[in-house]
Protein backbone atom coordinates (compact mmCIF):
# COMPACT_ATOMS: atom_id res chain seq x y z
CA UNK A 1 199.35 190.46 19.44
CA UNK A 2 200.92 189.91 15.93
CA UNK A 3 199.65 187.59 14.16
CA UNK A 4 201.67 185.31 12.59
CA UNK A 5 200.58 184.00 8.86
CA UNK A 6 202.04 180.63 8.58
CA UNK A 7 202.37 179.91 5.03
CA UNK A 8 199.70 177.36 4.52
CA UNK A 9 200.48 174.31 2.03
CA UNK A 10 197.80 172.51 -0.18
CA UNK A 11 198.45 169.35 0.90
CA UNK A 12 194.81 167.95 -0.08
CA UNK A 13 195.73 168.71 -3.56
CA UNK A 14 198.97 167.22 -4.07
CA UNK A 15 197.57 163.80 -2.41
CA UNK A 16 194.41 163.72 -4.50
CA UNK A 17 196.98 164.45 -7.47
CA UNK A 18 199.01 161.38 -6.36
CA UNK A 19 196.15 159.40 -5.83
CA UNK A 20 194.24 160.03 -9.54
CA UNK A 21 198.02 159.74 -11.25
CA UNK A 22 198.43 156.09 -9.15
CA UNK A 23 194.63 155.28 -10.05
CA UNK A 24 194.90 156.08 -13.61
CA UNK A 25 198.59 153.88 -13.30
CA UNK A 26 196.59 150.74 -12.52
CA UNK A 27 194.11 151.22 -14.83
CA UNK A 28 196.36 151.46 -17.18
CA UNK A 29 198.45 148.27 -16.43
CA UNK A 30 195.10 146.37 -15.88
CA UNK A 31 194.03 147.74 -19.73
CA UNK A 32 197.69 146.54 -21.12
CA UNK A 33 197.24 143.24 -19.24
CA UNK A 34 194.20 142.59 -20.63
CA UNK A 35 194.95 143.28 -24.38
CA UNK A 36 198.10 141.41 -23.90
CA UNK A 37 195.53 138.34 -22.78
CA UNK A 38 193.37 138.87 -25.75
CA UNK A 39 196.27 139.08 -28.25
CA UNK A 40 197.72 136.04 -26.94
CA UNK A 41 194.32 134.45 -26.93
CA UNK A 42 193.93 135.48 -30.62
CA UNK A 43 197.85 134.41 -31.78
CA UNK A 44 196.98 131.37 -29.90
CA UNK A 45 193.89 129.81 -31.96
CA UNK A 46 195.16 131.71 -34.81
CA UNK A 47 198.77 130.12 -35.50
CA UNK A 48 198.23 127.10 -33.06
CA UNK A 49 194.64 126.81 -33.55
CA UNK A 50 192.38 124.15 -31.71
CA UNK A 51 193.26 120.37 -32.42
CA UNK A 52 191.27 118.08 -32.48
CA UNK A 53 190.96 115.01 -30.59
CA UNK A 54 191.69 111.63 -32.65
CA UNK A 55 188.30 110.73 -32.00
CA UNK A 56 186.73 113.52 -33.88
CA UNK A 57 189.50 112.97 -36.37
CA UNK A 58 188.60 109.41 -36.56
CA UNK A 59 184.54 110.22 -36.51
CA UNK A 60 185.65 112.69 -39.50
CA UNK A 61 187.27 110.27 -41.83
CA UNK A 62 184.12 107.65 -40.97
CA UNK A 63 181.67 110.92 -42.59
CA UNK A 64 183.53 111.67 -45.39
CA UNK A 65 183.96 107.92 -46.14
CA UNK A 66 180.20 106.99 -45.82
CA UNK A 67 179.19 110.21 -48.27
CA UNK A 68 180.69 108.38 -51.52
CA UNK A 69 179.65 105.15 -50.92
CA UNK A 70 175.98 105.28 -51.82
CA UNK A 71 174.29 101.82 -53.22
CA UNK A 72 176.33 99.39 -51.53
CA UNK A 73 175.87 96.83 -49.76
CA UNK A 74 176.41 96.77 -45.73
CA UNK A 75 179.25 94.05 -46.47
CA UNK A 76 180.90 96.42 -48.96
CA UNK A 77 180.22 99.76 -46.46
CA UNK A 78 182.32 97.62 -44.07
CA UNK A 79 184.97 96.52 -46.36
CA UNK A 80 185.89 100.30 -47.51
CA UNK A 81 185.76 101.65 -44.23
CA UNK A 82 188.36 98.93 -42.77
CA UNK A 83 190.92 99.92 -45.57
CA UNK A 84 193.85 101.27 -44.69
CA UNK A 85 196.43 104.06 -46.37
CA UNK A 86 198.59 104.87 -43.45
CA UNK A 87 201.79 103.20 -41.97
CA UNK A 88 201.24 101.81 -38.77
CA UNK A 89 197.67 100.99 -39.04
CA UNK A 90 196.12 97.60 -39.87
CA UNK A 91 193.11 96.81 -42.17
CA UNK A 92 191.14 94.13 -40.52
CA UNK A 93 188.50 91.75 -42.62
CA UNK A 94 186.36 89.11 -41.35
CA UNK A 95 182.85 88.07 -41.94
CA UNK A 96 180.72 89.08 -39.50
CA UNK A 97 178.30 86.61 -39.15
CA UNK A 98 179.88 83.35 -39.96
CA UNK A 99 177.61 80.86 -40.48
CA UNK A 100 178.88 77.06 -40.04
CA UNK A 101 176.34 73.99 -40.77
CA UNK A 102 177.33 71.83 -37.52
CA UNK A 103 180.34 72.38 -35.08
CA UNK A 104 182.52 69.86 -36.86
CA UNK A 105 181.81 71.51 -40.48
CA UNK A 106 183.62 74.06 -41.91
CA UNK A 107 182.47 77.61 -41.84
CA UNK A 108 182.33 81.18 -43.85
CA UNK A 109 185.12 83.05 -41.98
CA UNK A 110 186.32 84.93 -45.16
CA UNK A 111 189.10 86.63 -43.31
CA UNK A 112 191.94 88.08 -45.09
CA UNK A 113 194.67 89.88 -44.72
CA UNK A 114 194.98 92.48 -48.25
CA UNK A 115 197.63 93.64 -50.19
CA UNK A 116 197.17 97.24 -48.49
CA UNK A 117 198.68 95.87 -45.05
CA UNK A 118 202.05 96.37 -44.54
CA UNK A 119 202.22 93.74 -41.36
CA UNK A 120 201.02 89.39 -41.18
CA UNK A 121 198.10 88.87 -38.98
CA UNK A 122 197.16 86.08 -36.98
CA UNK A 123 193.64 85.92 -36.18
CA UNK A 124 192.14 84.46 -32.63
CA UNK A 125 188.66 84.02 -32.17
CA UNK A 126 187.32 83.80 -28.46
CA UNK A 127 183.96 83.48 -27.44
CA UNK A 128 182.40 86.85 -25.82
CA UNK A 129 181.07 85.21 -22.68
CA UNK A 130 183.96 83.04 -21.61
CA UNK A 131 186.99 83.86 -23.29
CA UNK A 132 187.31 80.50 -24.47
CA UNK A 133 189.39 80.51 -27.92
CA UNK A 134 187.77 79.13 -30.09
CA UNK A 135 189.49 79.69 -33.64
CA UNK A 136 193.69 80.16 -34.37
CA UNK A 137 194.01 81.08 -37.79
CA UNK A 138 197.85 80.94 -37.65
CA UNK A 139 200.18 83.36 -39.54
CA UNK A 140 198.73 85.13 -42.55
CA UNK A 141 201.19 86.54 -45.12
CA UNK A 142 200.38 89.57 -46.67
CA UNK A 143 197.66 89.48 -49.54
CA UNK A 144 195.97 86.03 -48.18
CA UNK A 145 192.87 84.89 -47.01
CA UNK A 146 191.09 82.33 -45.54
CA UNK A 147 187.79 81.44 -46.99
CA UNK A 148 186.54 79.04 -45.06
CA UNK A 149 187.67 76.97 -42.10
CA UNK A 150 186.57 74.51 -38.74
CA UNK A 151 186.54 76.05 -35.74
CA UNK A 152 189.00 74.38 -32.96
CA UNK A 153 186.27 73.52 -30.57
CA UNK A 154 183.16 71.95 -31.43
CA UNK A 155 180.46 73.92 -30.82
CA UNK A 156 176.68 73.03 -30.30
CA UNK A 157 174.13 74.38 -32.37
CA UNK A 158 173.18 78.13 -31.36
CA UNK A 159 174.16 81.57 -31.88
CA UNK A 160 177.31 82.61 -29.72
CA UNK A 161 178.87 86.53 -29.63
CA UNK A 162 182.65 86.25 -30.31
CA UNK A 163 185.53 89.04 -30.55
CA UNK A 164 188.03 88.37 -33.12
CA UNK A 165 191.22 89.96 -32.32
CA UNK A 166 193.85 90.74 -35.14
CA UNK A 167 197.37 90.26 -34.23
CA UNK A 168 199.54 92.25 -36.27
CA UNK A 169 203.28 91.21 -36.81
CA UNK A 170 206.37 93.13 -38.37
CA UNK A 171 207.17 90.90 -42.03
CA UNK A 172 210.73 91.55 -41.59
CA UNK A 173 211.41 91.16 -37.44
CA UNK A 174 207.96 88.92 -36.92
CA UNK A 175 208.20 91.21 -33.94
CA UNK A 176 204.11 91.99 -32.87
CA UNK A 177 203.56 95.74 -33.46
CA UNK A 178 199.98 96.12 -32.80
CA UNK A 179 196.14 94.35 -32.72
CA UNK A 180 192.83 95.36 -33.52
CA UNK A 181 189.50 93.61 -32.49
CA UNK A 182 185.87 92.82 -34.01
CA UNK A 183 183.01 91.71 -32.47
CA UNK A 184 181.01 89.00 -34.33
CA UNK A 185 178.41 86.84 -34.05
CA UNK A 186 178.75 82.82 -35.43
CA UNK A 187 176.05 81.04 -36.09
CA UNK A 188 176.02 76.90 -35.74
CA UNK A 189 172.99 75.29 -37.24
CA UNK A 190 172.97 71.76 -36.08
């Protein structure tokens, strides 16, 4: 019998070869992947960066506002915090606890519209619970005020939660861009 040598072939080898070169492929593209993620992360917060919601923005300029304005008074706290710089936006003033000495008298609204605004207000006053409106100021010009004033409905003596809402209105178009509220409390006496 001859014995025939067949030439054998290593084919263990050459598949584990294929198998650590596809292996080391994937872990390759998985590493690239990855610091392609974190670079973009990084470009990301570093040109974009993270911005802010306008309420933080808002709660911002409150804090840096209240750190200069050591011994005033609440009324004056109030006053500086309402003002406005910015186009667009409305500076609203009203006394926040009106006091009036009977429902027929007049009382201390001390609302006014300042030279800062860029817009005439109108200023309704409903009460909280109802709705009812209680107070039309009318149109105020730029830079006016009212001091005082009667209320439209007479009330009875008490203390009654109101929200005064600001309208704003363009001084060229009278068109109504915008309005802003306050909550207040008026106090009747008799």
């Amino acid at each position: 019998m001859d014995e025939q040598t067949t030439p054998q072939t290593p084919e263990k080898p050459k598949k584990e070869k294929k198998g650590k070169k596809r292996t080391r492929r994937i872990i390759l593209v998985i590493v690239l992947l990855l610091l392609l993620l974190l670079g973009g992360i990084f470009a990301y917060r570093h040109f974009v960066g993270v911005q802010p919601n306008d309420t933080v923005l808002l709660e911002e300029n409150i804090k840096a506002k209240l750190g200069q304005l050591e011994d005033k008074s609440n009324e004056e706290i109030e006053a500086a915090l309402n003002e406005v710089v910015e186009e667009g936006t409305v500076c609203i003033s009203i006394n926040m606890n009106p006091v009036f000495s009977s429902g027929k008298a007049e009382g201390t609204l001390k609302i006014e519209n300042g030279p800062m605004n860029l817009y005439n207000q109108r200023v309704v006053i409903t009460l909280a619970e109802t709705g009812e409106e209680i107070y039309h100021s009318g149109l105020m010009p730029v830079d006016s005020h009212i001091q005082t004033d009667k209320l439209d409905v007479e009330l009875e003596a008490g203390e009654y939660d109101a929200i005064a809402t600001f309208h704003a209105y363009d001084v060229e178009t009278d068109a109504e861009i915008g309005a802003a509220i306050a909550q207040i409390r008026i106090s009747v006496l008799s």
